[in-house]
PDB file of N, CA and C in Angstrom:
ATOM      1  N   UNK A   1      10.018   4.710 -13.389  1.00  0.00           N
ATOM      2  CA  UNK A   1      10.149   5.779 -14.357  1.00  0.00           C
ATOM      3  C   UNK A   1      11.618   6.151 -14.427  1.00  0.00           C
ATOM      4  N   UNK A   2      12.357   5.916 -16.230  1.00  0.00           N
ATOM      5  CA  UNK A   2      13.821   6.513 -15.523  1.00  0.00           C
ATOM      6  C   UNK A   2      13.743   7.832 -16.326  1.00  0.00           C
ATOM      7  N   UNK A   3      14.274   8.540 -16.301  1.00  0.00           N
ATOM      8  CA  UNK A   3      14.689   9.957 -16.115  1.00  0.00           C
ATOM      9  C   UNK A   3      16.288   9.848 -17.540  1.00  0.00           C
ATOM     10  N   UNK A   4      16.105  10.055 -18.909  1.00  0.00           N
ATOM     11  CA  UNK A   4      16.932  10.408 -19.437  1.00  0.00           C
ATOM     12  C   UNK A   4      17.612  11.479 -20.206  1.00  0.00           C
ATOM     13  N   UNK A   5      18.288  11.768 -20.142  1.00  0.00           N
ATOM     14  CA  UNK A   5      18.777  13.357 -21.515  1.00  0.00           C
ATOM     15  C   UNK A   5      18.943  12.419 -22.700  1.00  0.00           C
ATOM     16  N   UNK A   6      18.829  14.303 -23.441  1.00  0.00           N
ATOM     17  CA  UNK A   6      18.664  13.674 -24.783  1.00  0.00           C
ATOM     18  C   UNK A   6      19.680  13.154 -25.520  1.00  0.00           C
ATOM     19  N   UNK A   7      20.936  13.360 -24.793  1.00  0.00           N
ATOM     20  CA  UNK A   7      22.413  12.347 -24.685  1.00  0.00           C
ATOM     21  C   UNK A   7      22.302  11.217 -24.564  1.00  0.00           C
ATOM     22  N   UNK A   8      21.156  10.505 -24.236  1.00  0.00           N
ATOM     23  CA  UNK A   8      21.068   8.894 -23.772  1.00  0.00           C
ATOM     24  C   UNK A   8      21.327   9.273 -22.630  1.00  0.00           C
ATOM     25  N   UNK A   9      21.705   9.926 -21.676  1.00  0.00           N
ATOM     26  CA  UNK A   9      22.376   9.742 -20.294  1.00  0.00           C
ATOM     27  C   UNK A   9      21.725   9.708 -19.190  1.00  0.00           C
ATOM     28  N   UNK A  10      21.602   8.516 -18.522  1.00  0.00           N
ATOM     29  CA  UNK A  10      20.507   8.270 -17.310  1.00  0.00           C
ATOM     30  C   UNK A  10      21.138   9.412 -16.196  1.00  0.00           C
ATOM     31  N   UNK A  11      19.645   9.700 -15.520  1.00  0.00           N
ATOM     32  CA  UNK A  11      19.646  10.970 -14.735  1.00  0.00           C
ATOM     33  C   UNK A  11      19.312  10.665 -13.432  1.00  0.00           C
ATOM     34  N   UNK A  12      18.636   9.490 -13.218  1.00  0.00           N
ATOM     35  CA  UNK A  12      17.902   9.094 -12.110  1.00  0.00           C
ATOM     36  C   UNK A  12      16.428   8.071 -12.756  1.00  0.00           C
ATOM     37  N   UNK A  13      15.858   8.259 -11.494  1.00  0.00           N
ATOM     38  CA  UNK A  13      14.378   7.644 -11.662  1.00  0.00           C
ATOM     39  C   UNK A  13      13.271   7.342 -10.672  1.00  0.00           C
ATOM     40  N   UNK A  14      12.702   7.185 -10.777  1.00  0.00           N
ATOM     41  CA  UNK A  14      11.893   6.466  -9.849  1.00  0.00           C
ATOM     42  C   UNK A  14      10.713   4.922  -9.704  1.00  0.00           C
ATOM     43  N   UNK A  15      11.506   4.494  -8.799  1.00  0.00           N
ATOM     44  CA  UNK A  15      10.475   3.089  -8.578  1.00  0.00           C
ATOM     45  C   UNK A  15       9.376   3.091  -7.698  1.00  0.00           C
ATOM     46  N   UNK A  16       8.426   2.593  -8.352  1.00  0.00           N
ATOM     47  CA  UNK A  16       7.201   2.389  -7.213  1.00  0.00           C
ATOM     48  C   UNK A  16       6.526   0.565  -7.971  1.00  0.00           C
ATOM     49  N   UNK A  17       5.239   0.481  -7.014  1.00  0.00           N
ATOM     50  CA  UNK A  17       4.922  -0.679  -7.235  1.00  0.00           C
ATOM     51  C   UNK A  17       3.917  -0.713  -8.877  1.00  0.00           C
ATOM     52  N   UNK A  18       3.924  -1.963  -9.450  1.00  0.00           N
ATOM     53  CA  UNK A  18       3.406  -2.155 -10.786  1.00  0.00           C
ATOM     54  C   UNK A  18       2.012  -2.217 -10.383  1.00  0.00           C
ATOM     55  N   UNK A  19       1.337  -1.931 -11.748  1.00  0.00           N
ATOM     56  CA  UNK A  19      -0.434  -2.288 -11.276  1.00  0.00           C
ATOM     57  C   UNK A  19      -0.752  -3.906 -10.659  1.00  0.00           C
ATOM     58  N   UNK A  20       0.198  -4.598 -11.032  1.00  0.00           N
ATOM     59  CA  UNK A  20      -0.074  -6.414 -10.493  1.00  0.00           C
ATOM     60  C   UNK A  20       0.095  -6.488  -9.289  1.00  0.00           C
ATOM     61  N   UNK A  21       1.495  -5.884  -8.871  1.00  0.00           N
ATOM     62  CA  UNK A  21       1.732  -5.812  -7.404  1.00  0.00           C
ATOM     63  C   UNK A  21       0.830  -5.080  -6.270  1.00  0.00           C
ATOM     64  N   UNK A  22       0.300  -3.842  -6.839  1.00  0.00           N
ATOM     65  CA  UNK A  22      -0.989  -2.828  -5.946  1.00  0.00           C
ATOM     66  C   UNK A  22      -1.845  -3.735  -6.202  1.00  0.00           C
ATOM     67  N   UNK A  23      -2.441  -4.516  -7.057  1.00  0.00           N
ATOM     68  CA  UNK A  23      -3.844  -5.071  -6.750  1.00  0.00           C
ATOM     69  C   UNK A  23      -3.584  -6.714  -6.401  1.00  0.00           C
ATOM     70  N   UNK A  24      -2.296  -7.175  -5.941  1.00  0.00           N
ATOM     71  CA  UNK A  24      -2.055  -8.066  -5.458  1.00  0.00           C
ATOM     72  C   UNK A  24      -1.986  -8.228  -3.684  1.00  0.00           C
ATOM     73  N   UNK A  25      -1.624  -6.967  -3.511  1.00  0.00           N
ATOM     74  CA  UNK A  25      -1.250  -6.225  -2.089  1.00  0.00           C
ATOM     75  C   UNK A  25      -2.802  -6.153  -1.502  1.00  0.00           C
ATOM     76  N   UNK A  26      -3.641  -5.553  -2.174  1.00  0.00           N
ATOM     77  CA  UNK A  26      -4.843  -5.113  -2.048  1.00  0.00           C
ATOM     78  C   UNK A  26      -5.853  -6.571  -1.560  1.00  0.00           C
ATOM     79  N   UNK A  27      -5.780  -7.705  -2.452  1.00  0.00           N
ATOM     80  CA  UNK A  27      -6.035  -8.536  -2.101  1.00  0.00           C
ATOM     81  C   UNK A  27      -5.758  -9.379  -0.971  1.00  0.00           C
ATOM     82  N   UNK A  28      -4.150  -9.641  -0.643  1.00  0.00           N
ATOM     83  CA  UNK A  28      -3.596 -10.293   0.231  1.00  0.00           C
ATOM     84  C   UNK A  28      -4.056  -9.411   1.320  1.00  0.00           C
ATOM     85  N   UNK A  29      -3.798  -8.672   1.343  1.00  0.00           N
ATOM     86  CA  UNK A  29      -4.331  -7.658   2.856  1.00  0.00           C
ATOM     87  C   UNK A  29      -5.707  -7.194   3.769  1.00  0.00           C
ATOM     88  N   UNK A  30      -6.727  -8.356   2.772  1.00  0.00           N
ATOM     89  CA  UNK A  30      -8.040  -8.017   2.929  1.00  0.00           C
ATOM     90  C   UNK A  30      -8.550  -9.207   2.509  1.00  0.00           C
ATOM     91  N   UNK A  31      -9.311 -10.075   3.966  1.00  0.00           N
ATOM     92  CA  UNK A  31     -10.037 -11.114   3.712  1.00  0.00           C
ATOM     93  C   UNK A  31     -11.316 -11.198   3.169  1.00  0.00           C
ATOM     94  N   UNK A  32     -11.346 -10.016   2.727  1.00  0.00           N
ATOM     95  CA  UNK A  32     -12.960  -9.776   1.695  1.00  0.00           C
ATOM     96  C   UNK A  32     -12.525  -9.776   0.155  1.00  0.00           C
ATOM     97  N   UNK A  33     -11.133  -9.450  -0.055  1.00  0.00           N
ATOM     98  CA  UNK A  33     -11.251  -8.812  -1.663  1.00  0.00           C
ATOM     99  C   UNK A  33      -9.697 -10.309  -1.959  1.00  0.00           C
ATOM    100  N   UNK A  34     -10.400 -11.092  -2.868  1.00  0.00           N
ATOM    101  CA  UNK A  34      -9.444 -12.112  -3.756  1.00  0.00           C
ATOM    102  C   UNK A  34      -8.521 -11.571  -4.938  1.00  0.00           C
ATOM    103  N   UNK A  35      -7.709 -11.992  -4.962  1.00  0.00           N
ATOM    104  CA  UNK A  35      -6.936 -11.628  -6.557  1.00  0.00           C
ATOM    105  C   UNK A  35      -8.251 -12.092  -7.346  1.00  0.00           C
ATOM    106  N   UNK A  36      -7.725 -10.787  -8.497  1.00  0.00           N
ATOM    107  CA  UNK A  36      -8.713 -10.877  -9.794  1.00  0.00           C
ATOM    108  C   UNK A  36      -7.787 -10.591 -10.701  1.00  0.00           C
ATOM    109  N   UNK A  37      -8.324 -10.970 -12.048  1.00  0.00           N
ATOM    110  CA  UNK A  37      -7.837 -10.713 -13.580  1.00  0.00           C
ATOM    111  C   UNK A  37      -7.723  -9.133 -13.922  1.00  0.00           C
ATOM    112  N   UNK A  38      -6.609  -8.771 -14.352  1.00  0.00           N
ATOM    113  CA  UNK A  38      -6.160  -7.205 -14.045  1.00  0.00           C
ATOM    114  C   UNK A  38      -6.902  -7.472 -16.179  1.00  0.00           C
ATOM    115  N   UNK A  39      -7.819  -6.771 -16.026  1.00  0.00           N
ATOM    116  CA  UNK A  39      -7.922  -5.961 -17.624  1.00  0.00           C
ATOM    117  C   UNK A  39      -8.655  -4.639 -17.529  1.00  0.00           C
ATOM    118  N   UNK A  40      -8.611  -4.157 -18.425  1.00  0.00           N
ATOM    119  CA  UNK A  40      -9.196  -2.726 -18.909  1.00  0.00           C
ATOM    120  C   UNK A  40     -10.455  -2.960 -19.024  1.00  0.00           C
ATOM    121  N   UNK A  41     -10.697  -1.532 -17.153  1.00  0.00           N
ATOM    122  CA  UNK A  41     -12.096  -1.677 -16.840  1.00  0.00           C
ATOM    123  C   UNK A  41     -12.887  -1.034 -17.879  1.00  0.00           C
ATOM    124  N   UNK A  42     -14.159  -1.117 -17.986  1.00  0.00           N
ATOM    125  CA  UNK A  42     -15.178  -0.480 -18.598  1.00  0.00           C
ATOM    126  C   UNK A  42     -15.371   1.019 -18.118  1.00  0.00           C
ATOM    127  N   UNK A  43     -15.004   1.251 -17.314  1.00  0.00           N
ATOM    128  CA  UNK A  43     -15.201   2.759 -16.631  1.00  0.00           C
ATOM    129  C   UNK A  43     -14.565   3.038 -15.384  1.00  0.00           C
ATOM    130  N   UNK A  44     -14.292   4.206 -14.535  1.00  0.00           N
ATOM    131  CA  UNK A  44     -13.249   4.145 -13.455  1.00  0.00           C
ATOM    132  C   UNK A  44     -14.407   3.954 -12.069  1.00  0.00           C
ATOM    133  N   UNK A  45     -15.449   3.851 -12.419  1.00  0.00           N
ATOM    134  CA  UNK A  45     -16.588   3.596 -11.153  1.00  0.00           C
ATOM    135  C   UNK A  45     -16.912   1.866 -11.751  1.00  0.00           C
ATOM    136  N   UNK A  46     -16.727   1.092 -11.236  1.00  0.00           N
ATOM    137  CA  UNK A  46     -16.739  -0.032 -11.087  1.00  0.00           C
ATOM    138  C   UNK A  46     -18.469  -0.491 -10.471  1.00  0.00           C
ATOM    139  N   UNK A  47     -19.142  -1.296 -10.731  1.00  0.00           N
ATOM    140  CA  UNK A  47     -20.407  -2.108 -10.263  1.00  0.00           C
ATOM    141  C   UNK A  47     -20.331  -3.194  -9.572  1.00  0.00           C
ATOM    142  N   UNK A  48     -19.026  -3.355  -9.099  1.00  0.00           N
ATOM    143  CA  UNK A  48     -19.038  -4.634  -8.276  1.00  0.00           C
ATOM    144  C   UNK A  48     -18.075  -5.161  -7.776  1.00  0.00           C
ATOM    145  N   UNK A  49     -17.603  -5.489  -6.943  1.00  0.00           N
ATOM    146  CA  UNK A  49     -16.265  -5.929  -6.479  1.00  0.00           C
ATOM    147  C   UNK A  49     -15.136  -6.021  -7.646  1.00  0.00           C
ATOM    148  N   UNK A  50     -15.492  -6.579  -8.597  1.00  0.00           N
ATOM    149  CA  UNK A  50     -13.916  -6.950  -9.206  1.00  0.00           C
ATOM    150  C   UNK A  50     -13.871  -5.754 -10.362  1.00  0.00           C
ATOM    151  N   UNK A  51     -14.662  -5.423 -10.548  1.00  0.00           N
ATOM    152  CA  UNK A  51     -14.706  -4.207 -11.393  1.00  0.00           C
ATOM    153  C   UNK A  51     -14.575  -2.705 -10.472  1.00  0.00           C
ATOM    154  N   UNK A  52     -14.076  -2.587  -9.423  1.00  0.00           N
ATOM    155  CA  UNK A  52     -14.307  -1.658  -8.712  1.00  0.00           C
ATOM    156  C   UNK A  52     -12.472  -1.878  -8.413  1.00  0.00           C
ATOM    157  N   UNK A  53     -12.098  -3.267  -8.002  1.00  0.00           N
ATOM    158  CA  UNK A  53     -10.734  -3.370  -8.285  1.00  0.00           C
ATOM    159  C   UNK A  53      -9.729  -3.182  -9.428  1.00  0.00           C
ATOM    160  N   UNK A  54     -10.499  -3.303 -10.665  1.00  0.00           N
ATOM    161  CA  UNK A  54     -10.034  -3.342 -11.518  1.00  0.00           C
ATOM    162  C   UNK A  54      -9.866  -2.056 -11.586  1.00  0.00           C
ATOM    163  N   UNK A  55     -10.213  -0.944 -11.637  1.00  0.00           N
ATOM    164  CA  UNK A  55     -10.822   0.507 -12.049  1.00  0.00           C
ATOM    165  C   UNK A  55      -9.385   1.011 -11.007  1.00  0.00           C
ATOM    166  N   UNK A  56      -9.068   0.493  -9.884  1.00  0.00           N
ATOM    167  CA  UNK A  56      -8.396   0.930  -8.953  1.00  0.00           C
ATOM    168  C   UNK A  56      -7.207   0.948  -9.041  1.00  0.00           C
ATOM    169  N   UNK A  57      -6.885  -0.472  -9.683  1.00  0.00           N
ATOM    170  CA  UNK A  57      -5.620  -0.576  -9.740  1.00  0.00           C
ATOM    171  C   UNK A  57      -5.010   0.210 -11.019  1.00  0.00           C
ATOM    172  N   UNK A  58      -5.780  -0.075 -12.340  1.00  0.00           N
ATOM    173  CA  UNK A  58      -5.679   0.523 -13.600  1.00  0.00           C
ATOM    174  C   UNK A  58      -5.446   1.875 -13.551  1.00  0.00           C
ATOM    175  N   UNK A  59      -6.577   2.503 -12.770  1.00  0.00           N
ATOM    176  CA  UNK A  59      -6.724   4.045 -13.164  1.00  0.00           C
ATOM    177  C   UNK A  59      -5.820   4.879 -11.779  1.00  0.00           C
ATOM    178  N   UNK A  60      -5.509   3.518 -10.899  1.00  0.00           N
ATOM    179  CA  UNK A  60      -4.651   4.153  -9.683  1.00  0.00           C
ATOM    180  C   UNK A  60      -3.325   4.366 -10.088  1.00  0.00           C
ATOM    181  N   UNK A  61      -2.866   3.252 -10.821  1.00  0.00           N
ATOM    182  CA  UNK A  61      -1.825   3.227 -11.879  1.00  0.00           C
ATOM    183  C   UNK A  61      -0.885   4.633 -12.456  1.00  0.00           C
ATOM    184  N   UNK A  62      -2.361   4.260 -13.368  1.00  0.00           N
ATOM    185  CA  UNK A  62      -2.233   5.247 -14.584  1.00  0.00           C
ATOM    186  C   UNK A  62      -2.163   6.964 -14.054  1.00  0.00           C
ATOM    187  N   UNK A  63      -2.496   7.368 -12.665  1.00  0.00           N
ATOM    188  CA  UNK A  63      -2.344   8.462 -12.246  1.00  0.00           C
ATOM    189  C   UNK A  63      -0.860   8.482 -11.631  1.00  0.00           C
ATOM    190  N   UNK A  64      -0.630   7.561 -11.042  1.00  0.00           N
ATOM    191  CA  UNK A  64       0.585   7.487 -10.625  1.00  0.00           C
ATOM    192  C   UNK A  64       1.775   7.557 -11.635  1.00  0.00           C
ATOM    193  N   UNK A  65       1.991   7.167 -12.843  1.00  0.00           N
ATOM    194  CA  UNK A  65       2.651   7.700 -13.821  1.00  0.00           C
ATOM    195  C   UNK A  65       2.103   8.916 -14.076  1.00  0.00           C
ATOM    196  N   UNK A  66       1.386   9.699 -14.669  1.00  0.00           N
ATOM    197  CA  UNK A  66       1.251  10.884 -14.373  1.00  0.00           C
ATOM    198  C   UNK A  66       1.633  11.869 -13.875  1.00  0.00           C
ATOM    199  N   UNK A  67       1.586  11.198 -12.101  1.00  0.00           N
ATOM    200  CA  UNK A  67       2.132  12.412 -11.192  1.00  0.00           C
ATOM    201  C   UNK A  67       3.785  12.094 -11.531  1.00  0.00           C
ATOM    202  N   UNK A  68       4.208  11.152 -11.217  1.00  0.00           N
ATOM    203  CA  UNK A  68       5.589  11.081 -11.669  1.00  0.00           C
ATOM    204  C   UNK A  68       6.332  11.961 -13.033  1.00  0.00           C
ATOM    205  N   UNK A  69       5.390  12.168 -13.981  1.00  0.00           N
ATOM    206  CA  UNK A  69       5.700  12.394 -14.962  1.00  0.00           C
ATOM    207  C   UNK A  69       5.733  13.919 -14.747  1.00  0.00           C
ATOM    208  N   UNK A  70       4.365  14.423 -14.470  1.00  0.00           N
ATOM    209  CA  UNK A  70       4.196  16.262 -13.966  1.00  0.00           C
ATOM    210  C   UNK A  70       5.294  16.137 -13.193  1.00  0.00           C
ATOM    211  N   UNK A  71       6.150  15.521 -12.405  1.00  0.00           N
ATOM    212  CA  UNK A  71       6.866  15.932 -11.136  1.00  0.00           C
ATOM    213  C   UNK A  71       8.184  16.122 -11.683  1.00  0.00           C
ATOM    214  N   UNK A  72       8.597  15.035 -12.532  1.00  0.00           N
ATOM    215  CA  UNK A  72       9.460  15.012 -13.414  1.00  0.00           C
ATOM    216  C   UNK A  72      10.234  16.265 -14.386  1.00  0.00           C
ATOM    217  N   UNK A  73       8.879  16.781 -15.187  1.00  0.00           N
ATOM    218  CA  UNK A  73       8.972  18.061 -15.626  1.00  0.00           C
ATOM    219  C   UNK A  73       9.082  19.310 -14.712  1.00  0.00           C
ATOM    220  N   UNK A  74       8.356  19.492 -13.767  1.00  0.00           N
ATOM    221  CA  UNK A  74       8.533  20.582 -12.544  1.00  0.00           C
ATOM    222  C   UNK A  74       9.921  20.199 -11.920  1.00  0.00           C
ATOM    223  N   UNK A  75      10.467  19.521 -11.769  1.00  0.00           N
ATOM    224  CA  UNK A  75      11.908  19.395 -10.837  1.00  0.00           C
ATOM    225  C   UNK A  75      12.822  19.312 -11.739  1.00  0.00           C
ATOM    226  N   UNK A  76      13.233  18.709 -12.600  1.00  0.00           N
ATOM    227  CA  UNK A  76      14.617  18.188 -13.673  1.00  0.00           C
ATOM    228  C   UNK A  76      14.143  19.517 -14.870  1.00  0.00           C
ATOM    229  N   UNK A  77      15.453  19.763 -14.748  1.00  0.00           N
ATOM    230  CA  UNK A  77      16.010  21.089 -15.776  1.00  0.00           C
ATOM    231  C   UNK A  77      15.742  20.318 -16.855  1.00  0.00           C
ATOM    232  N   UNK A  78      15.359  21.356 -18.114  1.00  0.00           N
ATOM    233  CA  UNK A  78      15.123  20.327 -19.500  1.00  0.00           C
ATOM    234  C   UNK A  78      14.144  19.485 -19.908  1.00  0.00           C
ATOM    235  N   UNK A  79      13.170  18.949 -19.076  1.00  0.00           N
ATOM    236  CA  UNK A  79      11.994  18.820 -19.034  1.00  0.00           C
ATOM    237  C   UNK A  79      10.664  18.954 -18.475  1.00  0.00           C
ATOM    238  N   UNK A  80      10.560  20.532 -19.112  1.00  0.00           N
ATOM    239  CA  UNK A  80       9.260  20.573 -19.647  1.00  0.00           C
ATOM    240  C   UNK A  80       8.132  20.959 -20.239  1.00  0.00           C
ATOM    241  N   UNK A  81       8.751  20.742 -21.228  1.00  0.00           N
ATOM    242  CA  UNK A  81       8.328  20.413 -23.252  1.00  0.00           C
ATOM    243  C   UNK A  81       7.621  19.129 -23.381  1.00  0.00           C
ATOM    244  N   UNK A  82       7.082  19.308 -24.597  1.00  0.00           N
ATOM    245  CA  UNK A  82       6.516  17.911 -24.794  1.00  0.00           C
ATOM    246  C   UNK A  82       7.636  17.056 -25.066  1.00  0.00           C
ATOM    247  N   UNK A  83       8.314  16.795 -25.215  1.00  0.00           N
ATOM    248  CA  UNK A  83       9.407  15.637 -25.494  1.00  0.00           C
ATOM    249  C   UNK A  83       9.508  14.639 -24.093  1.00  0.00           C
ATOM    250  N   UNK A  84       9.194  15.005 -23.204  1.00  0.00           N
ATOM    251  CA  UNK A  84       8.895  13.789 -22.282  1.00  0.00           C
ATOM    252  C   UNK A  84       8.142  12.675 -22.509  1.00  0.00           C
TER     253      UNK A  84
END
């Protein structure tokens, strides 16, 4: 996530891992769960192993920008308005 004014002028940012890399990690680290095909689960409760990964990584994701984003606005002067 980078962090800009409305100058163009980079402010900072923050890096964390991509949804490929968390559900790549997830796999390698667990001799039960294989890499799977990252698409847009059907729902965030999953029915079965790869749909339960999928839901995880996606919607684990997608919160994680989020919090970055709320955190973003609560700490950095200037944003927070909708223009983020």
């Amino acid at each position: 996530v980078d962090v800009v004014s409305a100058k163009g002028e980079f402010l900072g940012g923050a890096i964390a891992p991509g949804v490929q890399v968390s559900s790549d990690a997830a796999a390698a680290r667990s001799a039960a769960l294989r890499r799977v095909e990252l698409t847009r689960p059907r729902s965030v409760v999953g029915k079965n192993t790869v749909e339960c990964m999928q839901a995880g990584a996606v919607f684990g994701f997608a919160g994680l920008v989020d919090g970055l984003v709320s955190r973003v606005r609560e700490d950095v002067d200037g944003f927070g308005g909708d223009d983020v």
